[in-house]
C-alpha atoms as a PDB file:
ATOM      1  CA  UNK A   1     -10.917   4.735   4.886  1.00  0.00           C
ATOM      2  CA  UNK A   2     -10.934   4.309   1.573  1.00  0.00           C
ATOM      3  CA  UNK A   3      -8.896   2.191  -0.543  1.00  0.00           C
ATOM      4  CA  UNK A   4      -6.875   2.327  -3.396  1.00  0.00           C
ATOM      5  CA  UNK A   5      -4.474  -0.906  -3.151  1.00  0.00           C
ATOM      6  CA  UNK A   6      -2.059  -0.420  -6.217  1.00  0.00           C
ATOM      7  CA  UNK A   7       0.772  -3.174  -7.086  1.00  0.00           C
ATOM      8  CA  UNK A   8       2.949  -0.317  -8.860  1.00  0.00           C
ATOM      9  CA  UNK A   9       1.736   3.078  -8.195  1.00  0.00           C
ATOM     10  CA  UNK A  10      -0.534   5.309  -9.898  1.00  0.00           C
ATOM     11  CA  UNK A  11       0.725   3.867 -13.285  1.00  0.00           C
ATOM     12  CA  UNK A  12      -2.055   4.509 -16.071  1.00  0.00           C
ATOM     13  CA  UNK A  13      -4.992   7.249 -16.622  1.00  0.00           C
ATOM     14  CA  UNK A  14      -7.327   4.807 -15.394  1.00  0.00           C
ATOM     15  CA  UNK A  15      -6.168   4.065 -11.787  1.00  0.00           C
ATOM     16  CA  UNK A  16      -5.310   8.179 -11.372  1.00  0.00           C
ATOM     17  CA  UNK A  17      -8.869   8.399 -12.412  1.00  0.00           C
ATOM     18  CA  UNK A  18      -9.691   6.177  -9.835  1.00  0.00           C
ATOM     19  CA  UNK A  19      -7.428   7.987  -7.900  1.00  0.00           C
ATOM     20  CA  UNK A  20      -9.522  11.560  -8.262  1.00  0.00           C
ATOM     21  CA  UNK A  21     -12.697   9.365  -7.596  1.00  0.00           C
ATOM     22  CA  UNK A  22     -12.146   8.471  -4.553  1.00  0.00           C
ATOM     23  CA  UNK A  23     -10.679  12.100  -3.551  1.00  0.00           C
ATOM     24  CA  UNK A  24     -13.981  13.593  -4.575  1.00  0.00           C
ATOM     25  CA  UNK A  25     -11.381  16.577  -5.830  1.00  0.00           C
ATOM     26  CA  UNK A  26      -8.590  17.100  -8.064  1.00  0.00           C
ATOM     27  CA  UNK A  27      -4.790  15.956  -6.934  1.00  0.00           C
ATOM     28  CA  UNK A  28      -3.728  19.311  -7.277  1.00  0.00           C
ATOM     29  CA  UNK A  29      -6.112  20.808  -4.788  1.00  0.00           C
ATOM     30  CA  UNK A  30      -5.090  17.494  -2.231  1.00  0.00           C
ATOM     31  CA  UNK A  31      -2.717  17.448   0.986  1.00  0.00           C
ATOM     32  CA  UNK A  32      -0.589  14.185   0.943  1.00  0.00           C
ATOM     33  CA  UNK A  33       1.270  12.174   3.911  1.00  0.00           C
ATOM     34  CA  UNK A  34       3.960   9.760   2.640  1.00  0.00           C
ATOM     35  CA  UNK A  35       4.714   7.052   4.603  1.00  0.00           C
ATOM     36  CA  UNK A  36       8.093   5.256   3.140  1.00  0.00           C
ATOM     37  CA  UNK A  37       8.606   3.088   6.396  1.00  0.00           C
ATOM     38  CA  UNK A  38       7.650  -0.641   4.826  1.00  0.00           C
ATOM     39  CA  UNK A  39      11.165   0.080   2.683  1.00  0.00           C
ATOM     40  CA  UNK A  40      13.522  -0.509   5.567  1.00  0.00           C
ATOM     41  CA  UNK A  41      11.916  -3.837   6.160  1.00  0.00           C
ATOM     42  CA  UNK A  42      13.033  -5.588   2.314  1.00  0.00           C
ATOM     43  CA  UNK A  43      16.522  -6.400   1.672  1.00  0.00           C
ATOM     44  CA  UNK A  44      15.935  -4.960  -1.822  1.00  0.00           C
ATOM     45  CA  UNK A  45      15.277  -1.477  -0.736  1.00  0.00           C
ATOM     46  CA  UNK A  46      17.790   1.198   0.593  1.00  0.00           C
ATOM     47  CA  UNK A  47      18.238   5.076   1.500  1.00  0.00           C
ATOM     48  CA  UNK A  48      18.364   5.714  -2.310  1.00  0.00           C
ATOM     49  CA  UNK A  49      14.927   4.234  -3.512  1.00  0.00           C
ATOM     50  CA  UNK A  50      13.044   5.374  -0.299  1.00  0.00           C
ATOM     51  CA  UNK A  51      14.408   9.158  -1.395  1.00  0.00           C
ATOM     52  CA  UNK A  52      12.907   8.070  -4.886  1.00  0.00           C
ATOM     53  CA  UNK A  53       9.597   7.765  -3.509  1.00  0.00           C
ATOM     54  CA  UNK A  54      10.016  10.364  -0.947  1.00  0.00           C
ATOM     55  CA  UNK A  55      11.094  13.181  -3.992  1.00  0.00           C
ATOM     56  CA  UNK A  56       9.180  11.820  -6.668  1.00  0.00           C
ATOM     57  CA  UNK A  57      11.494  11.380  -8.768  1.00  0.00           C
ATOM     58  CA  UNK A  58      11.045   7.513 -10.000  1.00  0.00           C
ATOM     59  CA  UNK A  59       8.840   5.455 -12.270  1.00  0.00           C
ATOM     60  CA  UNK A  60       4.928   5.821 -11.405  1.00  0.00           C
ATOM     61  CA  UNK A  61       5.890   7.759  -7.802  1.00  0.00           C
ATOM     62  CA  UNK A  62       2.777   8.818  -5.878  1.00  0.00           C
ATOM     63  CA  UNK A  63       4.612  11.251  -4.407  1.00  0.00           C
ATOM     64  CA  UNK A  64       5.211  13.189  -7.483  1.00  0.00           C
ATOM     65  CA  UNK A  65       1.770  13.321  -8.615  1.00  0.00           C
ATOM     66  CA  UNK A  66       1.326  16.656  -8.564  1.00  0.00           C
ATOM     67  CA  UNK A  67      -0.248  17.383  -4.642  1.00  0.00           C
ATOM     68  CA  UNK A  68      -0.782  20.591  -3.564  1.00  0.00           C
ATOM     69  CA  UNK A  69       1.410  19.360  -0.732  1.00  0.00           C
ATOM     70  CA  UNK A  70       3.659  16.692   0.102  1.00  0.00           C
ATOM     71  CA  UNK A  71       4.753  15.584   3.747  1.00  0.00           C
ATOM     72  CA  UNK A  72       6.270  12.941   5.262  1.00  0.00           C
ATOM     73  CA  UNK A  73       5.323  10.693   7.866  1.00  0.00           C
ATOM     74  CA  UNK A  74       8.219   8.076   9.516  1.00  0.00           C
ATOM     75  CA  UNK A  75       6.568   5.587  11.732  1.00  0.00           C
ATOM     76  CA  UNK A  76       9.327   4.810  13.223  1.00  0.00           C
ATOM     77  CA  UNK A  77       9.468   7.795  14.903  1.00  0.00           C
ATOM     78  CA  UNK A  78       5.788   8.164  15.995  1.00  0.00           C
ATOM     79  CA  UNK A  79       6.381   6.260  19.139  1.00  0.00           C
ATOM     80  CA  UNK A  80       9.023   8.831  20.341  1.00  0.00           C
ATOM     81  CA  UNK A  81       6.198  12.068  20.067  1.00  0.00           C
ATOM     82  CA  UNK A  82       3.036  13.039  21.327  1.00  0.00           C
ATOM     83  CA  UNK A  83       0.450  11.430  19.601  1.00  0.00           C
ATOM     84  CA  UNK A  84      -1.315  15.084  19.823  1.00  0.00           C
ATOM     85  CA  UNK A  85       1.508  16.243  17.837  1.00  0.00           C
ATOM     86  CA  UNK A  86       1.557  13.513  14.901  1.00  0.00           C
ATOM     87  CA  UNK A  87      -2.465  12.895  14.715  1.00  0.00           C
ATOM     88  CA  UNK A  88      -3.337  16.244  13.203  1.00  0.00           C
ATOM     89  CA  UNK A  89      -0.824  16.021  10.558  1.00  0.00           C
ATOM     90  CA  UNK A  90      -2.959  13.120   9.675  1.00  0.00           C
ATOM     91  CA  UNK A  91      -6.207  14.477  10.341  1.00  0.00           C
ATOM     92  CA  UNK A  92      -5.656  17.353   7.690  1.00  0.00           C
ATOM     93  CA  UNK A  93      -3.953  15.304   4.356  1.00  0.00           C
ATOM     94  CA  UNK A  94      -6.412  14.072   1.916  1.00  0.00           C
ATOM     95  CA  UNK A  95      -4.463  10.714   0.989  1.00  0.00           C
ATOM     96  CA  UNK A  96      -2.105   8.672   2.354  1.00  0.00           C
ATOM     97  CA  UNK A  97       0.737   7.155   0.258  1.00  0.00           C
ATOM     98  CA  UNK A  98       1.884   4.344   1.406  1.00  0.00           C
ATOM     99  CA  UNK A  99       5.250   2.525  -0.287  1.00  0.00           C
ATOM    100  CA  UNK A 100       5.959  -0.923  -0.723  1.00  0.00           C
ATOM    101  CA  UNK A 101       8.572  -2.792   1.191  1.00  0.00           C
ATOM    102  CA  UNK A 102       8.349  -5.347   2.995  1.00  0.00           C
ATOM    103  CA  UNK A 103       4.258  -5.338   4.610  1.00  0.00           C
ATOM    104  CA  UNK A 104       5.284  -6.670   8.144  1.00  0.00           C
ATOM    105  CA  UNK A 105       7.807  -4.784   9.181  1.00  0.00           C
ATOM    106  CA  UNK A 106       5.088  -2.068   7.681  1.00  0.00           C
ATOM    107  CA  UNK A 107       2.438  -3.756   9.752  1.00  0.00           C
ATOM    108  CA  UNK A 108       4.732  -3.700  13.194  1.00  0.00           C
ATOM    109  CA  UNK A 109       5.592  -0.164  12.923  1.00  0.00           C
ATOM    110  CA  UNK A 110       1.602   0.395  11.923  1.00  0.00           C
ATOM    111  CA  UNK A 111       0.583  -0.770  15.491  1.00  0.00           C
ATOM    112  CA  UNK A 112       3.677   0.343  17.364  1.00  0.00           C
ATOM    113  CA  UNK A 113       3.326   3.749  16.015  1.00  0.00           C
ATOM    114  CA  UNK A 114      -0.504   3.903  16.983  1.00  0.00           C
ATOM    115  CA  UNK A 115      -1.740   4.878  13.394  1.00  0.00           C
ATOM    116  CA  UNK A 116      -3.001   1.430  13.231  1.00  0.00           C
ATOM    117  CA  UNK A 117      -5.684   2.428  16.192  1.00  0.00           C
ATOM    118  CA  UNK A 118      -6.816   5.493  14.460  1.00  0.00           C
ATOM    119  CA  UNK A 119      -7.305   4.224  10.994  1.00  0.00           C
ATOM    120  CA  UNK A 120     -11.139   3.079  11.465  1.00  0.00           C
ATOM    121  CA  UNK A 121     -11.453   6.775  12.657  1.00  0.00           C
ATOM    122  CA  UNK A 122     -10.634   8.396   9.414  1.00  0.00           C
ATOM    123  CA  UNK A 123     -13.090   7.437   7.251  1.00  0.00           C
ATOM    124  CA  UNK A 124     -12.855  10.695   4.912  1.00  0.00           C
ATOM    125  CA  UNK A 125      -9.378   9.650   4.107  1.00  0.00           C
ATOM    126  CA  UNK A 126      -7.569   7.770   1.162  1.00  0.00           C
ATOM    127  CA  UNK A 127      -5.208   4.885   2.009  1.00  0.00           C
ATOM    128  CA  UNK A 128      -3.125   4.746  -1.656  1.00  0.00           C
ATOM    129  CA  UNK A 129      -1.031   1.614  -1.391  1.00  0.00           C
ATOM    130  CA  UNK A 130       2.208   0.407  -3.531  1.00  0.00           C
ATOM    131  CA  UNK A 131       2.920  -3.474  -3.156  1.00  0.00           C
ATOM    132  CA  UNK A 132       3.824  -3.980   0.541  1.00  0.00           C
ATOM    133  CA  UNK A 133       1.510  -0.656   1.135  1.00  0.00           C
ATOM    134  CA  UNK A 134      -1.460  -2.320  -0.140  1.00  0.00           C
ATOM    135  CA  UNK A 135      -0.526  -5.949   1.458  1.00  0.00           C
ATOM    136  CA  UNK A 136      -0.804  -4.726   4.934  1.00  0.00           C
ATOM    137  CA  UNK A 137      -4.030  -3.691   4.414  1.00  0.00           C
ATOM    138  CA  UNK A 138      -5.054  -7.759   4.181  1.00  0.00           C
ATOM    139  CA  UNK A 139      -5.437 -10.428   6.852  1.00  0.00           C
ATOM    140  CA  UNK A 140      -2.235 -12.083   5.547  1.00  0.00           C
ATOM    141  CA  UNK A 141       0.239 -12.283   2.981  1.00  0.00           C
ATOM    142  CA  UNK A 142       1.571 -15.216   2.517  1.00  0.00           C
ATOM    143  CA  UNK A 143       5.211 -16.873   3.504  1.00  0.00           C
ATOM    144  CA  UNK A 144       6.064 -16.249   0.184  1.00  0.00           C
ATOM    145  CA  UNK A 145       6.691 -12.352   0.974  1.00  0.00           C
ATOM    146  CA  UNK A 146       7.836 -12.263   4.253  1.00  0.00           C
ATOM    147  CA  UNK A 147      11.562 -10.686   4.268  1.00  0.00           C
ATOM    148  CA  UNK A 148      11.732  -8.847   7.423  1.00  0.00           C
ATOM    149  CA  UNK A 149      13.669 -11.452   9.964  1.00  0.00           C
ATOM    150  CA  UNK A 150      11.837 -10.134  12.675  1.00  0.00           C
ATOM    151  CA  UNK A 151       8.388 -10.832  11.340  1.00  0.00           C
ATOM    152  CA  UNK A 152       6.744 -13.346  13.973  1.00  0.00           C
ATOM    153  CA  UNK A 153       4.536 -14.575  10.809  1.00  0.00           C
ATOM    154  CA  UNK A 154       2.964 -13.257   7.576  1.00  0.00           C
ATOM    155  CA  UNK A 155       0.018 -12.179   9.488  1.00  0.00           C
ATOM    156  CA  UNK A 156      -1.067  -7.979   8.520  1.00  0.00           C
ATOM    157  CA  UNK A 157      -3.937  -5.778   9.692  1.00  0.00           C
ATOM    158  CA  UNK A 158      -7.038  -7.384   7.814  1.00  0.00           C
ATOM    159  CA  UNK A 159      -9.045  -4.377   6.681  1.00  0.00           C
ATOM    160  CA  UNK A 160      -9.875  -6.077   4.198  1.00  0.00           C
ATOM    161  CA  UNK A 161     -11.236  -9.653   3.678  1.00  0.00           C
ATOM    162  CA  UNK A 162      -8.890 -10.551   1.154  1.00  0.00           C
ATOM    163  CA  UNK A 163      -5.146 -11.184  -0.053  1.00  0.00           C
ATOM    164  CA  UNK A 164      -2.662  -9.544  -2.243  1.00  0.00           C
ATOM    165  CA  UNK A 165      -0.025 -10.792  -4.760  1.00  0.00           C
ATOM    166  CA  UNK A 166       1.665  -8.217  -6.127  1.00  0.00           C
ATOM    167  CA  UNK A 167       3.782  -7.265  -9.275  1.00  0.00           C
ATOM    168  CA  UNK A 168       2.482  -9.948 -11.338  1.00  0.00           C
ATOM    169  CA  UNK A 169       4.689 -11.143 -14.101  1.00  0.00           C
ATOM    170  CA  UNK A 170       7.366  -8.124 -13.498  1.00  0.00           C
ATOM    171  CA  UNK A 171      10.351  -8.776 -15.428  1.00  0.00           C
ATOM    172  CA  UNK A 172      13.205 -10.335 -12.960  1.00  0.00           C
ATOM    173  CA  UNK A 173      11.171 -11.095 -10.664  1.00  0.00           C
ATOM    174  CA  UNK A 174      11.164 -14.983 -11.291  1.00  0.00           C
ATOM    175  CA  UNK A 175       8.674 -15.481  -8.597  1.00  0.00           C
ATOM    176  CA  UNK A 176       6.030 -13.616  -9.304  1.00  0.00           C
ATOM    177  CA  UNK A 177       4.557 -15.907 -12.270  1.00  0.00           C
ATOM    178  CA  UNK A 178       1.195 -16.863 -12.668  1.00  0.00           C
ATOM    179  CA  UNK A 179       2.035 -20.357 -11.578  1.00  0.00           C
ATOM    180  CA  UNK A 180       3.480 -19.174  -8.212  1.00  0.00           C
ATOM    181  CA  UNK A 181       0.037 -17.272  -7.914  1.00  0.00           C
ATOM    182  CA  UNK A 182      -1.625 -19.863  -8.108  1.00  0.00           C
ATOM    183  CA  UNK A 183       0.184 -21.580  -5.456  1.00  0.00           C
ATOM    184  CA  UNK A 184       0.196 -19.110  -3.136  1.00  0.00           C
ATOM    185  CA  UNK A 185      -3.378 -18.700  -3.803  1.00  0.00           C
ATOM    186  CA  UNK A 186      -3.671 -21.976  -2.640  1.00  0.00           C
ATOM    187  CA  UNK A 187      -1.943 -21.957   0.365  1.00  0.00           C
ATOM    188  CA  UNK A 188      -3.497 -18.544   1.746  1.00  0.00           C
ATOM    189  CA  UNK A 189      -6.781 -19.656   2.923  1.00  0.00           C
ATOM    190  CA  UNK A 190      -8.319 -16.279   1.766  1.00  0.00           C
ATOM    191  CA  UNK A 191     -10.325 -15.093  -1.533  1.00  0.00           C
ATOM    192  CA  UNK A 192      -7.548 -13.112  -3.340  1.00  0.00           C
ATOM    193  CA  UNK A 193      -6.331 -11.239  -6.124  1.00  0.00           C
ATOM    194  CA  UNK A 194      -3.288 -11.575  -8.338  1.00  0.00           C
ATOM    195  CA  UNK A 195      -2.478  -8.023  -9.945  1.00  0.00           C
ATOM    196  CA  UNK A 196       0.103  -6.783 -12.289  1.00  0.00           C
ATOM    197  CA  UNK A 197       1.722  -3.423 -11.790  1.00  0.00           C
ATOM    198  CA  UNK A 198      -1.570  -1.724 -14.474  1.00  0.00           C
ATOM    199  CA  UNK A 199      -3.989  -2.969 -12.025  1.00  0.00           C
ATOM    200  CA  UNK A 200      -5.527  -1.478  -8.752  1.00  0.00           C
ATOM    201  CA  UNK A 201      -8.009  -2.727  -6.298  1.00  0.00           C
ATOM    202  CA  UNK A 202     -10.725   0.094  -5.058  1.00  0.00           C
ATOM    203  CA  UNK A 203     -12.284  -0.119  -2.369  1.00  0.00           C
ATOM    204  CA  UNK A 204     -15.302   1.517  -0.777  1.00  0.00           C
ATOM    205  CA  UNK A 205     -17.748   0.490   2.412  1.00  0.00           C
ATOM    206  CA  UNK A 206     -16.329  -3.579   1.192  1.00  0.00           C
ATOM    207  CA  UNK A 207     -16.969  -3.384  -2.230  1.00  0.00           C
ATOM    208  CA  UNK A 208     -14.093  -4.267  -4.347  1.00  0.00           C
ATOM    209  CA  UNK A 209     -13.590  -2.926  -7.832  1.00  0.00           C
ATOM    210  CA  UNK A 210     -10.671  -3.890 -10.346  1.00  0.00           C
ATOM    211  CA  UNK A 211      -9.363  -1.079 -11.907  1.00  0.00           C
ATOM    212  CA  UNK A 212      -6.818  -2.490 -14.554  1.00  0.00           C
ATOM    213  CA  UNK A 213      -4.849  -1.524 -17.929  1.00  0.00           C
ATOM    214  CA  UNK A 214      -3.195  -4.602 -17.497  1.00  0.00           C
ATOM    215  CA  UNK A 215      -3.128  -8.445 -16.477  1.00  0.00           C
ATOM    216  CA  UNK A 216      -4.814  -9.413 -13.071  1.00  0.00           C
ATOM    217  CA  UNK A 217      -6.474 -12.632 -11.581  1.00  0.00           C
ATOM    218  CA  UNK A 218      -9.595 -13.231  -8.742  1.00  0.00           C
ATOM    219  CA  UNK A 219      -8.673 -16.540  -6.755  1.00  0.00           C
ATOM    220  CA  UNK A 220     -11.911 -18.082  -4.459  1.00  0.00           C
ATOM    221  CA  UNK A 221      -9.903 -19.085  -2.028  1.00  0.00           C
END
């Protein structure tokens, strides 16, 4: 797949013109799944901001980008239908949008649900990614952002080579400092990025490219 792992959403001109990039076509000629699932993992979330993203009705949504469709996919639910039922409503979108939340409880329901299994499959296919949504696409993410109690560790799908810390310097969040980035960056063991909520990471065949209005930071590992 290809990769668009977003802190915030599509926030600025130049990650939805990252955004058409990597669809090869124009949003409003684009099918999109939207999978909200990683919300009922975070204590913070709740029926009323996964209907945000689900409607499109909030600050930066994906979902109300403009698609010329909009469906949406509940893990949770995969593992109770045929997968020949489910897999062709994947196999037709164009992008998926994928919320934030909490990224393993969105990594559990990933592999219980099977999607997990047919992701290398889908290569003509967009993974967009807000915060948790773009986490789970790393090898791990870090104490730090585990919130799900039943989360055995931090450990997520590793599609990528790399680690995520999200929302940098967002206002309330007292945690998500430069200073705790660097910390966490030097507990994760991985090469990683620290992004703000105007940044995006692209990827493409492994290449990584920062696509950024905003404040953002590359950590060696």
């Amino acid at each position: 797949m290809k990769l668009l792992l977003t802190s915030g959403g599509v926030t600025n001109p130049t990650i939805h013109a990252a955004l058409v990039e990597l669809l090869g076509k124009p949003v409003e000629q684009s099918k999109a799944l939207a999978i909200p699932t990683a919300q009922w993992g975070h204590p913070m979330c709740s029926p009323v901001s996964a209907q945000g993203f689900v409607a499109g009705d909030r600050e930066a949504s994906m979902a109300g980008l403009g698609w010329q469709s909009v469906g949406l996919l509940e893990l949770t639910a995969l593992p109770h239908i045929d997968r020949e039922r489910w897999l062709p409503w994947v196999q037709e979108a164009d992008v998926v949008l994928v919320d934030g939340g909490d990224a393993t409880f969105l990594h559990h329901w990933l592999r219980e649900s099977g999607l997990a299994g047919v992701l290398p499959s889908l290569t003509d296919k967009v993974w967009v990614g807000v915060s948790a949504g773009s986490m789970v696409m790393t090898p791990r993410i870090g104490e730090l952002f585990v919130e799900w109690n039943g989360a055995p560790d931090d450990r997520t799908l590793g599609v990528v080579d790399f680690a995520i810390f999200p929302h940098l310097d967002y206002p309330g969040f007292d945690e998500n400092t430069m200073e705790w980035a660097e910390r966490w960056a030097s507990t994760i063991g991985l090469p990683s990025y620290a992004i703000d909520d105007q940044t995006a990471l692209r990827v493409v065949d492994g290449q990584v490219e920062v696509v950024s209005e905003g404040n953002w930071r590359h950590f060696t590992g």
